[in-house]
Structures are given as C-alpha cells and as structure tokens.
Protein backbone atom coordinates (compact mmCIF):
# COMPACT_ATOMS: atom_id res chain seq x y z
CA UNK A 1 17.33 -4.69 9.79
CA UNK A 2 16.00 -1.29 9.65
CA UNK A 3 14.67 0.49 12.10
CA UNK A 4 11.03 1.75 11.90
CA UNK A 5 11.13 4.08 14.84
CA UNK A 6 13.53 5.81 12.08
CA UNK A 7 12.00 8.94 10.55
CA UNK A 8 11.94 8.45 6.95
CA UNK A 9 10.09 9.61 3.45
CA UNK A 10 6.88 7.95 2.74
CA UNK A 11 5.66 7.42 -0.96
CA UNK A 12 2.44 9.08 -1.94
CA UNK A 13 2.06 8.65 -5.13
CA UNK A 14 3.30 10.07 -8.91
CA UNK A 15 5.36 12.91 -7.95
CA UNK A 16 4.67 13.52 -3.74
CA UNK A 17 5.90 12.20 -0.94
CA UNK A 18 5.69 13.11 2.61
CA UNK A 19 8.62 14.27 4.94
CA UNK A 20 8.65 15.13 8.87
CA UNK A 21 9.94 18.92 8.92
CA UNK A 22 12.85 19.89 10.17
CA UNK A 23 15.04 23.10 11.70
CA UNK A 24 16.05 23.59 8.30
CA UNK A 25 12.38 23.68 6.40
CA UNK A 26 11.67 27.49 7.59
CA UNK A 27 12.13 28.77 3.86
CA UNK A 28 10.12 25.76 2.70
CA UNK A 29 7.59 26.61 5.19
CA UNK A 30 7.61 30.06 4.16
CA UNK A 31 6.88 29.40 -0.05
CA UNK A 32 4.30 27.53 0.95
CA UNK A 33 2.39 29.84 3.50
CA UNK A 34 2.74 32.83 0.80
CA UNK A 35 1.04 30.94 -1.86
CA UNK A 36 -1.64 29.41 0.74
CA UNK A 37 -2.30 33.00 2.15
CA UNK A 38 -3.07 34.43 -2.02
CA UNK A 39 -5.23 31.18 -2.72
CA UNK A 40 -7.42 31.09 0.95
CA UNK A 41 -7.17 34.74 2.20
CA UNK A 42 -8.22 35.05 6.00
CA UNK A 43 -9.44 37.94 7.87
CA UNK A 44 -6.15 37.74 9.83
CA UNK A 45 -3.24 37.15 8.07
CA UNK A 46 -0.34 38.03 10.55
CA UNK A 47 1.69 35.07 8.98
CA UNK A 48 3.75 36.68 6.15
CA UNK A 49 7.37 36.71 6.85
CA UNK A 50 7.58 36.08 10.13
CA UNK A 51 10.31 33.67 10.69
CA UNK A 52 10.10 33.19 14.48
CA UNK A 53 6.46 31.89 14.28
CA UNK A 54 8.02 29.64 11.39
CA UNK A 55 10.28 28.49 13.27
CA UNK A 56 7.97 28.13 16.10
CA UNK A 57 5.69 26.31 14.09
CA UNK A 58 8.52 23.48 13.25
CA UNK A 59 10.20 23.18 16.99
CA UNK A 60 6.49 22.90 18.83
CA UNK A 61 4.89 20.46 16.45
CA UNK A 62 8.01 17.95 16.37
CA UNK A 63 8.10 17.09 19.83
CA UNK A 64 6.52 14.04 21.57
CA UNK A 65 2.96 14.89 21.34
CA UNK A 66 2.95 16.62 17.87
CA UNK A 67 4.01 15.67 14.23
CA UNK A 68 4.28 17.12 11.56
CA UNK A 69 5.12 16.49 7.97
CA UNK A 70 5.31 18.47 4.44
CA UNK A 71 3.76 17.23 1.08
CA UNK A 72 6.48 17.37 -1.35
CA UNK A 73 6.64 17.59 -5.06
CA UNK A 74 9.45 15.65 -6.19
CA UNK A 75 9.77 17.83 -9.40
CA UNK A 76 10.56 20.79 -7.98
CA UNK A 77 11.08 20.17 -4.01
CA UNK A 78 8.11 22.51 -3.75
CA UNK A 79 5.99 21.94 -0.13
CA UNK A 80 2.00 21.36 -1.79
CA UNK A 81 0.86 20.53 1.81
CA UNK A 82 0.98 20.64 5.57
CA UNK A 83 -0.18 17.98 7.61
CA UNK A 84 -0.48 18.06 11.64
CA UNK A 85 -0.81 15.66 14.35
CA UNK A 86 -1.72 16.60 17.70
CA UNK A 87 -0.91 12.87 19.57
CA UNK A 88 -2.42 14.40 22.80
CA UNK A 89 -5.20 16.86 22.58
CA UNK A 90 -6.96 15.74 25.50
CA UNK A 91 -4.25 13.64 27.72
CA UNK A 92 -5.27 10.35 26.26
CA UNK A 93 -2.92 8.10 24.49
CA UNK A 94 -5.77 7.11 22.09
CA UNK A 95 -6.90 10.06 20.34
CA UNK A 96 -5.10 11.72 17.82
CA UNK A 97 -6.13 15.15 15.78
CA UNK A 98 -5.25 15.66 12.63
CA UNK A 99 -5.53 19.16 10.73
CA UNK A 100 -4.81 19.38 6.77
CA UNK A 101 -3.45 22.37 4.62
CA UNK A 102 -3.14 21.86 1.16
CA UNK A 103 -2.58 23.45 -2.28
CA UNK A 104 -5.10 21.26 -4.00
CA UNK A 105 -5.24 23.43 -7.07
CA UNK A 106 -2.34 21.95 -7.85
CA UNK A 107 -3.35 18.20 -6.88
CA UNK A 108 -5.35 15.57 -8.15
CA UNK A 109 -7.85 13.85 -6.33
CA UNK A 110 -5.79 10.61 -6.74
CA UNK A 111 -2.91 12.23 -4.67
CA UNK A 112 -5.74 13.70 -1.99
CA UNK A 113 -6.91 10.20 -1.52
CA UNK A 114 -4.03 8.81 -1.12
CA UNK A 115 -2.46 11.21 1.09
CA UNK A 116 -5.53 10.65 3.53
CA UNK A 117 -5.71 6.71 3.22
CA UNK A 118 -1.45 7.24 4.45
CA UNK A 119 -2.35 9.17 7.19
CA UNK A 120 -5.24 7.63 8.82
CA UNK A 121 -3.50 4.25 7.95
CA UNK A 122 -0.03 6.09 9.71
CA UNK A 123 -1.79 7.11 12.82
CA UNK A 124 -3.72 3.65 13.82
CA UNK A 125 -1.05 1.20 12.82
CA UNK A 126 2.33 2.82 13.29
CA UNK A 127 1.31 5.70 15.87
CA UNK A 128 -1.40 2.95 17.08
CA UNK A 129 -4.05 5.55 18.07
CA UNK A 130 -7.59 4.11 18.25
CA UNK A 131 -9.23 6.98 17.17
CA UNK A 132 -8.66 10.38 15.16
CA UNK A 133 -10.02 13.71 14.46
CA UNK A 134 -10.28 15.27 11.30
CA UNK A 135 -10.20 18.88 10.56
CA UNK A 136 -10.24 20.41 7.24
CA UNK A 137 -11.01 24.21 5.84
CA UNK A 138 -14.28 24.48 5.40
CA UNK A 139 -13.53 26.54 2.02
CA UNK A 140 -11.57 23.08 0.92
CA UNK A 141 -14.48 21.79 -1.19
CA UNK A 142 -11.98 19.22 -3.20
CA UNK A 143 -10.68 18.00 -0.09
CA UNK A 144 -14.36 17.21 1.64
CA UNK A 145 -15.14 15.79 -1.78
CA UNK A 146 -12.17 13.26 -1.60
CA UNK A 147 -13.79 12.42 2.22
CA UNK A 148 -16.67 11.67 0.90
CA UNK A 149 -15.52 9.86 -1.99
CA UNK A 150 -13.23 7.27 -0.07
CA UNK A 151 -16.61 5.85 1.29
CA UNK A 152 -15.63 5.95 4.84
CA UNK A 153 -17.46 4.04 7.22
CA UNK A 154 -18.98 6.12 9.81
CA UNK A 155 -16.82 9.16 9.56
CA UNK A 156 -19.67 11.42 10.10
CA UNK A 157 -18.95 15.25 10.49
CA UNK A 158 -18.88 16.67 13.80
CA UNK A 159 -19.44 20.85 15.04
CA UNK A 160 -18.06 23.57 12.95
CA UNK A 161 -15.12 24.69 15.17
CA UNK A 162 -12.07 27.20 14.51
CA UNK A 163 -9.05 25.94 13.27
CA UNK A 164 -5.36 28.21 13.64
CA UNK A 165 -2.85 28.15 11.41
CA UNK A 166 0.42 29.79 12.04
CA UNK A 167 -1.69 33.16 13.08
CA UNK A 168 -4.47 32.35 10.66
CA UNK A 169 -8.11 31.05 11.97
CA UNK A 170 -11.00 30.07 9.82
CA UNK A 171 -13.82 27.88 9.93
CA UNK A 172 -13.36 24.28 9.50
CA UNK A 173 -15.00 20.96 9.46
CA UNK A 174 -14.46 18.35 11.53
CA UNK A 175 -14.80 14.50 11.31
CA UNK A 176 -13.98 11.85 13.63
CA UNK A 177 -13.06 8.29 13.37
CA UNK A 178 -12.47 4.97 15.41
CA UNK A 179 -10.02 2.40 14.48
CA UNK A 180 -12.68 0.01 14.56
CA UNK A 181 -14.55 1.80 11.83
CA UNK A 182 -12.11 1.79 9.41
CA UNK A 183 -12.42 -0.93 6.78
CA UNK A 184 -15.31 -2.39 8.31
CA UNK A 185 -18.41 -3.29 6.69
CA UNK A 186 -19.94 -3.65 10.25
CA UNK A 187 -21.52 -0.85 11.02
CA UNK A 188 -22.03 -2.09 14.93
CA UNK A 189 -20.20 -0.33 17.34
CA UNK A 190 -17.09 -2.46 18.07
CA UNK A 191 -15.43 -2.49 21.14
CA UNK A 192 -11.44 -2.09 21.07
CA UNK A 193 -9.25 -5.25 22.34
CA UNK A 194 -7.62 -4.74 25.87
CA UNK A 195 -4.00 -4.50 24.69
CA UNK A 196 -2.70 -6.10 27.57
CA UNK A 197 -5.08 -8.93 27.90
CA UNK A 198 -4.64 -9.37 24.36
CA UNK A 199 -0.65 -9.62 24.45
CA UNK A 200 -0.85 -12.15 27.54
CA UNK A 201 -2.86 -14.17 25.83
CA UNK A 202 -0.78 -13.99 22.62
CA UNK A 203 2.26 -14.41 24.38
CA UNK A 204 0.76 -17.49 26.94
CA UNK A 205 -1.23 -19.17 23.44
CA UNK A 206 -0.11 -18.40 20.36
CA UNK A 207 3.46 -17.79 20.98
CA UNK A 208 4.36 -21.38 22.72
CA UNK A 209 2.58 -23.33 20.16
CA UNK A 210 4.69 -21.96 17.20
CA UNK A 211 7.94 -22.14 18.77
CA UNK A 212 7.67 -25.48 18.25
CA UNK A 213 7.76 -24.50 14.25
CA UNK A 214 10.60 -21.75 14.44
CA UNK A 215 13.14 -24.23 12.57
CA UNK A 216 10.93 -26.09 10.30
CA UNK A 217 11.65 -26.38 6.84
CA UNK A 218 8.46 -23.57 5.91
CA UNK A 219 7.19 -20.22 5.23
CA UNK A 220 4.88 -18.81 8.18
CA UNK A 221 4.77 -15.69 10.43
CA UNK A 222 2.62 -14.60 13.28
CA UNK A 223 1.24 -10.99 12.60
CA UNK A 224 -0.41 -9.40 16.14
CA UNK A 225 -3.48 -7.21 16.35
CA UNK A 226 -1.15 -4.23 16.01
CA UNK A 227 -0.07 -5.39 12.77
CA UNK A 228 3.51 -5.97 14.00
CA UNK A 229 5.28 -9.20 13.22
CA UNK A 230 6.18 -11.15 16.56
CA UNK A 231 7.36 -14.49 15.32
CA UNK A 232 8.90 -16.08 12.07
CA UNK A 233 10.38 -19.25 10.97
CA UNK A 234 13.98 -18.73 9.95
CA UNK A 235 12.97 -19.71 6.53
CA UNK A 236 10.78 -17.29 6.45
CA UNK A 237 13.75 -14.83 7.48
CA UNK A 238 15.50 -16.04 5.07
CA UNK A 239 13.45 -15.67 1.82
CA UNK A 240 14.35 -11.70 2.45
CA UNK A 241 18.17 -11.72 2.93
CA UNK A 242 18.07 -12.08 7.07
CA UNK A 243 19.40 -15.25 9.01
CA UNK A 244 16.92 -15.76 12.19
CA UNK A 245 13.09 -15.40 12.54
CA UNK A 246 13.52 -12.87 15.40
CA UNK A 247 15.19 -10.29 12.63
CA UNK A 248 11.80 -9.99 11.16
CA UNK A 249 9.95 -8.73 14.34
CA UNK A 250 7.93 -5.47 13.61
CA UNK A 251 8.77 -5.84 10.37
CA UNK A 252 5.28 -6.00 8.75
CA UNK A 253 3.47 -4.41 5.41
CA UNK A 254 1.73 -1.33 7.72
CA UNK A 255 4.75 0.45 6.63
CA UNK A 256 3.86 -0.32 2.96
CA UNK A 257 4.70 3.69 2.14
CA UNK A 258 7.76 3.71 3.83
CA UNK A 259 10.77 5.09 0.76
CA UNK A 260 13.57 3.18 2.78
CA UNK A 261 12.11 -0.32 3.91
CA UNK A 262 10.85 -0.83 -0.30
CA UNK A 263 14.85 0.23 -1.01
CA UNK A 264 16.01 -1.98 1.73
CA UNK A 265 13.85 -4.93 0.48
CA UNK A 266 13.30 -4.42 -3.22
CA UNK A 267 16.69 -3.11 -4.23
CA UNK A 268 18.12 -2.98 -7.60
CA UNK A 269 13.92 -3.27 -8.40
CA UNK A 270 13.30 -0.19 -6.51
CA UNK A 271 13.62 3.22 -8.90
CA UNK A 272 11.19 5.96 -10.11
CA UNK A 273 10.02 3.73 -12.91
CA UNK A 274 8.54 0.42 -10.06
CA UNK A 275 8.03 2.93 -6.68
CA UNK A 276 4.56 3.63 -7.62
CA UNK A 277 3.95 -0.31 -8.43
CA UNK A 278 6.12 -1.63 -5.22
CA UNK A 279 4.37 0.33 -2.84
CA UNK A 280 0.90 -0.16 -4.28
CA UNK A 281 1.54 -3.68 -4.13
CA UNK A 282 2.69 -3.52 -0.20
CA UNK A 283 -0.85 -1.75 0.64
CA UNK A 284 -2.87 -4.34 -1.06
CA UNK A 285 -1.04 -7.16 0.78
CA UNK A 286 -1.45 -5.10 3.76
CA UNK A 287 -4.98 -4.23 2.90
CA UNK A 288 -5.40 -8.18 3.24
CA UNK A 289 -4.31 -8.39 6.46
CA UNK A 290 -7.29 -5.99 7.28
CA UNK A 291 -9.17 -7.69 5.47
CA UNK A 292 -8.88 -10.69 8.09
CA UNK A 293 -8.67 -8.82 10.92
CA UNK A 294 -11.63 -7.54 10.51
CA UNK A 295 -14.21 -10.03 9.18
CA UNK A 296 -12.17 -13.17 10.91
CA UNK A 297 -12.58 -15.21 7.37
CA UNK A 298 -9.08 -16.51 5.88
CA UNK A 299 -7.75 -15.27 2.95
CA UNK A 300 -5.09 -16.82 0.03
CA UNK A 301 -3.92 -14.77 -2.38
CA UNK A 302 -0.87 -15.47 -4.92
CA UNK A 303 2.62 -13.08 -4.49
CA UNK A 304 4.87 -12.77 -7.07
CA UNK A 305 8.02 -11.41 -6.65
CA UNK A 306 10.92 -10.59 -9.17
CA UNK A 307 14.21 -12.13 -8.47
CA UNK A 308 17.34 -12.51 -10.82
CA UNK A 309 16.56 -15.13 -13.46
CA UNK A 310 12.48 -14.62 -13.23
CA UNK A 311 9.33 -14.51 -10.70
CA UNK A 312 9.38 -16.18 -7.73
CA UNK A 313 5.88 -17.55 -6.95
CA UNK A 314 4.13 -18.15 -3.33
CA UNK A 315 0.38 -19.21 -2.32
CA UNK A 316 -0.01 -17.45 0.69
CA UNK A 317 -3.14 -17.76 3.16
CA UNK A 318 -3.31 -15.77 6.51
CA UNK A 319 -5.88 -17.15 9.17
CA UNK A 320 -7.28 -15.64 11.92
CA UNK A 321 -6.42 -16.74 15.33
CA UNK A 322 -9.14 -16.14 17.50
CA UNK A 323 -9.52 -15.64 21.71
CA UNK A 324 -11.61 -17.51 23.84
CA UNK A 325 -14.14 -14.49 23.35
CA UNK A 326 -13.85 -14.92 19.61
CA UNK A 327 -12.29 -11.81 18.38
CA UNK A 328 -9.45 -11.81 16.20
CA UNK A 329 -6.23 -11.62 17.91
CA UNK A 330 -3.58 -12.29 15.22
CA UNK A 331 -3.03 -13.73 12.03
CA UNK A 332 -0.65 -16.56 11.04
CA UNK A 333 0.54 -16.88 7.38
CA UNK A 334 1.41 -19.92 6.01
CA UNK A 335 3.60 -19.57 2.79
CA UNK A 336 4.56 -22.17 -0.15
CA UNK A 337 6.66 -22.01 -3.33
CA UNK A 338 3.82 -21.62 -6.33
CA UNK A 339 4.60 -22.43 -9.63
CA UNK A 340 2.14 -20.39 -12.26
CA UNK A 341 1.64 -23.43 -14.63
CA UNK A 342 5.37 -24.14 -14.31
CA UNK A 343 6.31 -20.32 -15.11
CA UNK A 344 9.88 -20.49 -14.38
CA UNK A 345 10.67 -23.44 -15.98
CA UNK A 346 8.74 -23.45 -18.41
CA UNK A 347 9.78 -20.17 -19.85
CA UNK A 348 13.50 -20.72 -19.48
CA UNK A 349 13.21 -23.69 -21.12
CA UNK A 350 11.69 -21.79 -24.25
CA UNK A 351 13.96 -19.26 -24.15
CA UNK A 352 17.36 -21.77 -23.93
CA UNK A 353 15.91 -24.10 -26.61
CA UNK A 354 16.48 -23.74 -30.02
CA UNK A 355 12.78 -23.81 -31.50
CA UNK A 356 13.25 -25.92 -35.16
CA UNK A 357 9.38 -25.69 -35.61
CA UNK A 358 9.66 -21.87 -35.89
CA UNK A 359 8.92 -20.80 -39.12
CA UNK A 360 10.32 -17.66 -41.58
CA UNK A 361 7.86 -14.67 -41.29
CA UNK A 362 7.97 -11.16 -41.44
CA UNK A 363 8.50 -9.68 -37.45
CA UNK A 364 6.08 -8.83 -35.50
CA UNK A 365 5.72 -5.32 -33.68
CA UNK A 366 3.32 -6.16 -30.10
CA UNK A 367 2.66 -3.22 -27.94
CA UNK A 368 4.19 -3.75 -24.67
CA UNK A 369 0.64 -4.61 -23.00
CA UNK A 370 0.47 -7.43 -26.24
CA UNK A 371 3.76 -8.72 -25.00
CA UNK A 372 2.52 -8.93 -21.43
CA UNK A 373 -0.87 -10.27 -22.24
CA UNK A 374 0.61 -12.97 -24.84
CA UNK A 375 3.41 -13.66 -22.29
CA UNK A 376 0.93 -15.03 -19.30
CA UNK A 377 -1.05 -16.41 -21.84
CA UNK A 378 1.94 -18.54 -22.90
CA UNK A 379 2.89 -19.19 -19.16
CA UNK A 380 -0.58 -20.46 -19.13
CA UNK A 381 -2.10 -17.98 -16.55
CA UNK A 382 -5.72 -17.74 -16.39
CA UNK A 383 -7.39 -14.16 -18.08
CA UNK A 384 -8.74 -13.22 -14.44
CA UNK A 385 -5.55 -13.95 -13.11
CA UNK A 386 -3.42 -11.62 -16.07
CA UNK A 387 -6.32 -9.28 -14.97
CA UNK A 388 -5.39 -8.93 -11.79
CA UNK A 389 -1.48 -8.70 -12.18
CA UNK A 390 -1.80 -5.72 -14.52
CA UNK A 391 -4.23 -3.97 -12.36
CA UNK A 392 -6.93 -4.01 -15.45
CA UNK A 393 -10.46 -5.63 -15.78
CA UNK A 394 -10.38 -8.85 -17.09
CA UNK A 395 -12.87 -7.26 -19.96
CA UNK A 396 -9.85 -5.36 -20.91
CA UNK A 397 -7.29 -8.69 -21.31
CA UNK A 398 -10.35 -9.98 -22.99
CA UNK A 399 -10.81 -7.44 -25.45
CA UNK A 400 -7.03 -7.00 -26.42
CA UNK A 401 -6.55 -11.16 -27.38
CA UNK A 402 -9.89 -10.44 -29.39
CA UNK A 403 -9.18 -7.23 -31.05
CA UNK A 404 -5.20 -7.14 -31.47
CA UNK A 405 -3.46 -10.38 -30.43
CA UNK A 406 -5.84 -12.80 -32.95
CA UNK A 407 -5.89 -10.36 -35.82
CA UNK A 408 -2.14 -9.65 -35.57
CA UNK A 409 -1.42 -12.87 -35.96
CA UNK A 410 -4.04 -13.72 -38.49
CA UNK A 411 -6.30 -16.18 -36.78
CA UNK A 412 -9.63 -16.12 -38.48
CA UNK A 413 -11.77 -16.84 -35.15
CA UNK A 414 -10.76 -15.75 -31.47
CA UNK A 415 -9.63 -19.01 -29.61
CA UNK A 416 -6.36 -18.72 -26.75
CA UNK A 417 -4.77 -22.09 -27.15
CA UNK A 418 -4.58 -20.97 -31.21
CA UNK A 419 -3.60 -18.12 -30.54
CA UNK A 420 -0.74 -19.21 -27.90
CA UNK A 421 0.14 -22.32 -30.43
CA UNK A 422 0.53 -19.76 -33.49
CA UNK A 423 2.76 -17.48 -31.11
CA UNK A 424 4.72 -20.61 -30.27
CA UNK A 425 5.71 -21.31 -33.91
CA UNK A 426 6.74 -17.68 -34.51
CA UNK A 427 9.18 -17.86 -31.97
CA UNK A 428 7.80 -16.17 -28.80
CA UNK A 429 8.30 -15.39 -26.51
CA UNK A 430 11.41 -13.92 -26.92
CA UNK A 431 12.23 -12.91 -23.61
CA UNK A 432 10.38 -12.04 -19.96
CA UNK A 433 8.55 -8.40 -20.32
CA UNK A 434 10.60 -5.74 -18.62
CA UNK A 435 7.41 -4.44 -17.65
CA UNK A 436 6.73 -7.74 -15.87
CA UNK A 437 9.38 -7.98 -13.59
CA UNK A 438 7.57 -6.19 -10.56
CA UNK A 439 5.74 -7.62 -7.46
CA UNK A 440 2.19 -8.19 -7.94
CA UNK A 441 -0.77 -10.03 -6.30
CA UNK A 442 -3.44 -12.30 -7.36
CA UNK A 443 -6.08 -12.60 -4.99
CA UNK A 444 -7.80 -16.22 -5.46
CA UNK A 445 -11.51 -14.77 -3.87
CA UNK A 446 -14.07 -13.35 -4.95
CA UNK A 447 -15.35 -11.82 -1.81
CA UNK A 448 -11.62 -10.65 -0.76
CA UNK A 449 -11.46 -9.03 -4.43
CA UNK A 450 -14.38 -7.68 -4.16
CA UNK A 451 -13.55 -6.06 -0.77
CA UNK A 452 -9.92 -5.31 -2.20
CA UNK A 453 -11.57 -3.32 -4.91
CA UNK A 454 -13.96 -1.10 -2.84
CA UNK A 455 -11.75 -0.11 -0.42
CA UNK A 456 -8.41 0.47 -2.16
C-alpha cells in the first residue's frame, strides 16, 4: 500500500502539476523569479541572481512548519508558480497561511481554479488545518477574479498587509477561511468537532459495531471526520488488489490529485490521455463525501469503473453517522455490484453473437461522441444518466440523437427505442468505445447534483 506521508506530484489539470521543491530546484527557482520580476516589477528587487537567498528560500520553507511547492508545466518543465505554506504562523497547529506567486499570463482561469480548490482542499484534509490564510498580490487581478469566481462561502477579505518574496515586498490581499466554511451552504458559524472526543467516541461506537461485519461477504468502509478510512471489510480490500480491510486505512479519495495513488490504483488505465478524467472523477466522489459531511443527508451515486473485459458497476450510498450531539462524525459506505440494464452481459453477448437479422448497407461513419451516445443508448442507460457520464448536459445527448443519430440512420421522426432497434439491425455496436473505458459517476439526486455542480 502506498504511503501518503510520501511526497509525491499532484495533478492539476491539462498540462500542470504541482511538486514540493527540492535542493536541486535553485535554477528552476531562478527562471521563474526573472520572468516574475519583468512581469510585476517592485520597488525593491534585490532578488536577481542571488543563489544563496535561492537556496535559502528552498531549505527554510521545507522544514516542519513550512511547504512549499512549484507549478509545473509539463511541456516544457517550466516553474508557472510558487505556492507557500506557513503551517505555524502563530504557534497554533490550526492555522495555516498560504501566499501565491504566479505567472497567470500564461494560465487559464481553469488551471487558477483548480490550483486553489487543490490547495485549500490539501491543507484541511491532508495537512488537517482548520483554518487558512490567503494572501495574494494585490496587482494579481486574474487571480482575485478566480477567488471570487469559485463562490466561496465566507472568504471575506481581510487588511491590506505586506507580503515578501525572496527580497521583494508589495501590497497584497488577504482572505481567510475556516474549514467549516468550506462547502457549506450554512452560513452559521459552525463550531469545529473536539478531535479527541470525536475519535473516542468513534473508536468506543462506531468501531465495535462494524467489527462484527469485517468478514462479511460485502462492500462497506467507515470514512472518519478527517476523511481518512479507519475500517473496511476485506471484500472491500479486495475489489482494489489488497487482501485485509486494515490495508485500506487512510486510504481515502482526499488524495484524489495525488499522480502516484491514480498509477497505483488505475494502472494500465492511467496515461496522459485518462489523468485529467481519473482524477476529476476521484474529486467528485470525494466532493460527495463533503457533501455528507456537511449537510448530514445520505447520498447514492453510481461508480463505474473499467476493468479488463468491460465496466464494472456499483450503487454506492454513504450515510452519516451521527454523535449523541448530532453532528456528523463519519460516514459508512455501503457498496453493491450494479448492473446498468445488464451492461456487461448484455453487450458481450452482442458482440460474441453472430447477428443473422443484420442486414447489407453501406457503413456508417459515427463521430466518436455518436458511438458513445448510441452505445449507452443500446446498453439501455437513461439520457440523464449518459449525461452525466460524459460530463455534458443532458440537452446536449438530447440534441445529438435528434440532430445526428436519427437522421444518420434515416428515421423519419426522433424516437430512441427506433433508433436503438434500427442500430441493432445494422450491426452495432461493434465494440465498447475506447473513449468509454474510464471511471465515471452518476449521481442518482437531484439535490446532490445540484450541489455537485455548483461547487465543482
């Protein structure tokens, strides 16, 4: 099993991902303080090829109370940020400050966003701090704008203050936020669970009753307020490739962006092409998990994950588990095989068969979103649900059996269960979609979708 306390890369998105520095990253370090220092020009620039304060820089902010990591560019190994974490500003393991350097001429306001949603997500639930501050140039409109955008929940602005980097000081803003505040439509002030009430109780509760389940024939894991799995069935462990529930403690989707737990997991499935879609995937099933935490309602959702002879289906609901107070402790999921209107079968069945109804017509040329659309269709999967497994609006899946699938194959008025029956008799499907052979999620409510959608 792999060890999380590991450093590692973390996936971004397209292109970046994010690296802790090392000894060795002075030259890196360098490129990326002469371009910063010609695109945000200070009043003090002392910076410029001094090595020692480079190196400086790297040995005092990799240390037990600081972190820091480098934005990279894939394409060219180039450093397009610098990202800081003081973990003890004021001698108190819950606050954390976090100060932001980048080269956002050169990024998109996808990769901003998602670079901030990683690292407030990094510090709560892997550094566990309860609450962070912010601070950002003040001259970094498109970086405030991206703030502002991600519709954070009380992350008001504090005082203009100073902010040093490597020699250089200008004026920055500043923004704070509590753990409690993030992803949470409540806009009452919450107060933070005692950890070590919390853990007795999970550990004198929650943890005696489902020992009872460890070696039961079934799918369930308990998930802790720290996001941390503490106990799993072995059946459970074994659905990923381990032997014994314990294996799969801390093991949890909070480190959705981390580059060597998606190889360790995903493998073969893992490459440049199904990163972006593996790790987007983790975050929504993680974003789930927050989802329960913090409103206490259950939530099911469908995962489907690619194996070697198709998709391998599971309904999966996590509840909350509540203290005598009421607040949300845990979360237990409860996992069962699914079968999509008999997808696996059902396919492989059509695809081993010989089909002596299938008639002699010129070949037809789908687009690969046809095939994917008129392959789920076949499999008998519901528009909203093909919606939400390509990540489009189910006006879009709509609008493509309408406009393309139904003309293509020459049916005179728009109706599915012609239009699968006609693609039936032509032969298709002729195989799974490439494209399709990727983890994905179907959420199964409205209000979790709905929640899903605003805040990822």
């Amino acid at each position: 099993m792999l060890d999380f306390n590991k450093d590692t890369d973390w996936y971004i998105t397209h292109h970046y991902f994010v690296r802790k520095f090392t000894g060795h990253d002075e030259c890196l370090i360098n490129s990326f303080v002469q371009e910063y220092t010609k695109s945000y020009p200070s009043d003090n620039d002392t910076i410029q090829g001094n090595a020692g304060l480079l190196a400086t820089f790297i040995d005092g902010y990799n240390t037990g109370e600081m972190f820091a990591v480098g934005l990279i560019d894939q394409r060219d190994q180039s450093l397009a940020g610098v990202l800081r974490l003081n973990l003890n500003p004021s001698k108190t393991k819950s606050l954390a400050e976090l100060k932001i350097d980048l080269l956002d001429e050169h990024l998109t306001t996808l990769v901003i966003s998602d670079l901030l949603l990683w690292v407030i997500d990094y510090a709560f639930y892997c550094l566990h701090y309860s609450e962070l501050y912010i601070y950002v140039d003040e001259k970094r409109s498109d970086i405030i704008e991206v703030a502002t955008g991600l519709k954070l929940n009380n992350f008001q602005p504090q005082l203009s203050a100073k902010l040093n980097f490597m020699g250089r000081e200008f004026q920055c803003r500043a923004y704070s936020l509590r753990e409690t505040q993030w992803f949470n439509e409540n806009t009452q002030e919450v107060i933070p669970l005692d950890a070590k009430e919390t853990d007795q109780y999970i550990q004198e509760v929650v943890e005696p009753f489902f020992k009872t389940c460890i070696s039961a024939p079934m799918h369930s894991t308990i998930i802790d307020f720290r996001y941390d799995t503490v106990m799993a069935t072995n059946q459970s462990a074994r659905s990923i490739g381990l032997s014994y529930g314990h294996e799969m403690f801390d093991a949890s989707y909070q480190h959705y962006s981390r580059i060597d737990t998606a190889i360790w997991y995903f493998g073969k499935w893992y490459n440049a092409q199904t990163a972006h879609v593996i790790h987007r995937y983790a975050r929504k099933v993680f974003r789930i998990q927050q989802y329960v935490f913090k409103t206490g309602h259950p939530a099911s959702f469908i995962d489907s994950l690619p194996y070697d002879r198709g998709i391998k289906s599971y309904l999966i609901t996590f509840l909350p588990i509540f203290n005598p107070q009421g607040r949300v402790v845990a979360l237990q999921s409860i996992a069962f095989n699914y079968r999509i209107a008999g997808y696996n079968e059902y396919i492989q069945n059509l695809l081993n068969q010989k089909k002596s109804t299938a008639i002699d017509i010129p070949e037809l040329k789908l687009s690969k979103r046809e095939e994917e659309v008129l392959f789920l269709l076949i499999c008998g999967i519901t528009q909203e649900q093909i919606a939400e497994m390509l990540e489009v609006k189910r006006e879009t899946v709509a609008a493509i059996i309408r406009n393309q699938l139904c003309i293509k194959f020459s049916l005179s008025i728009v109706n599915t269960k012609l239009l699968i029956a006609t693609a039936l008799t032509y032969g298709f499907p002729f195989g799974i979609p490439e494209s399709l052979w990727r983890p994905s999620v179907i959420i199964l409510e409205a209000k979790l979708s709905n929640w899903s959608q605003q805040y990822d």
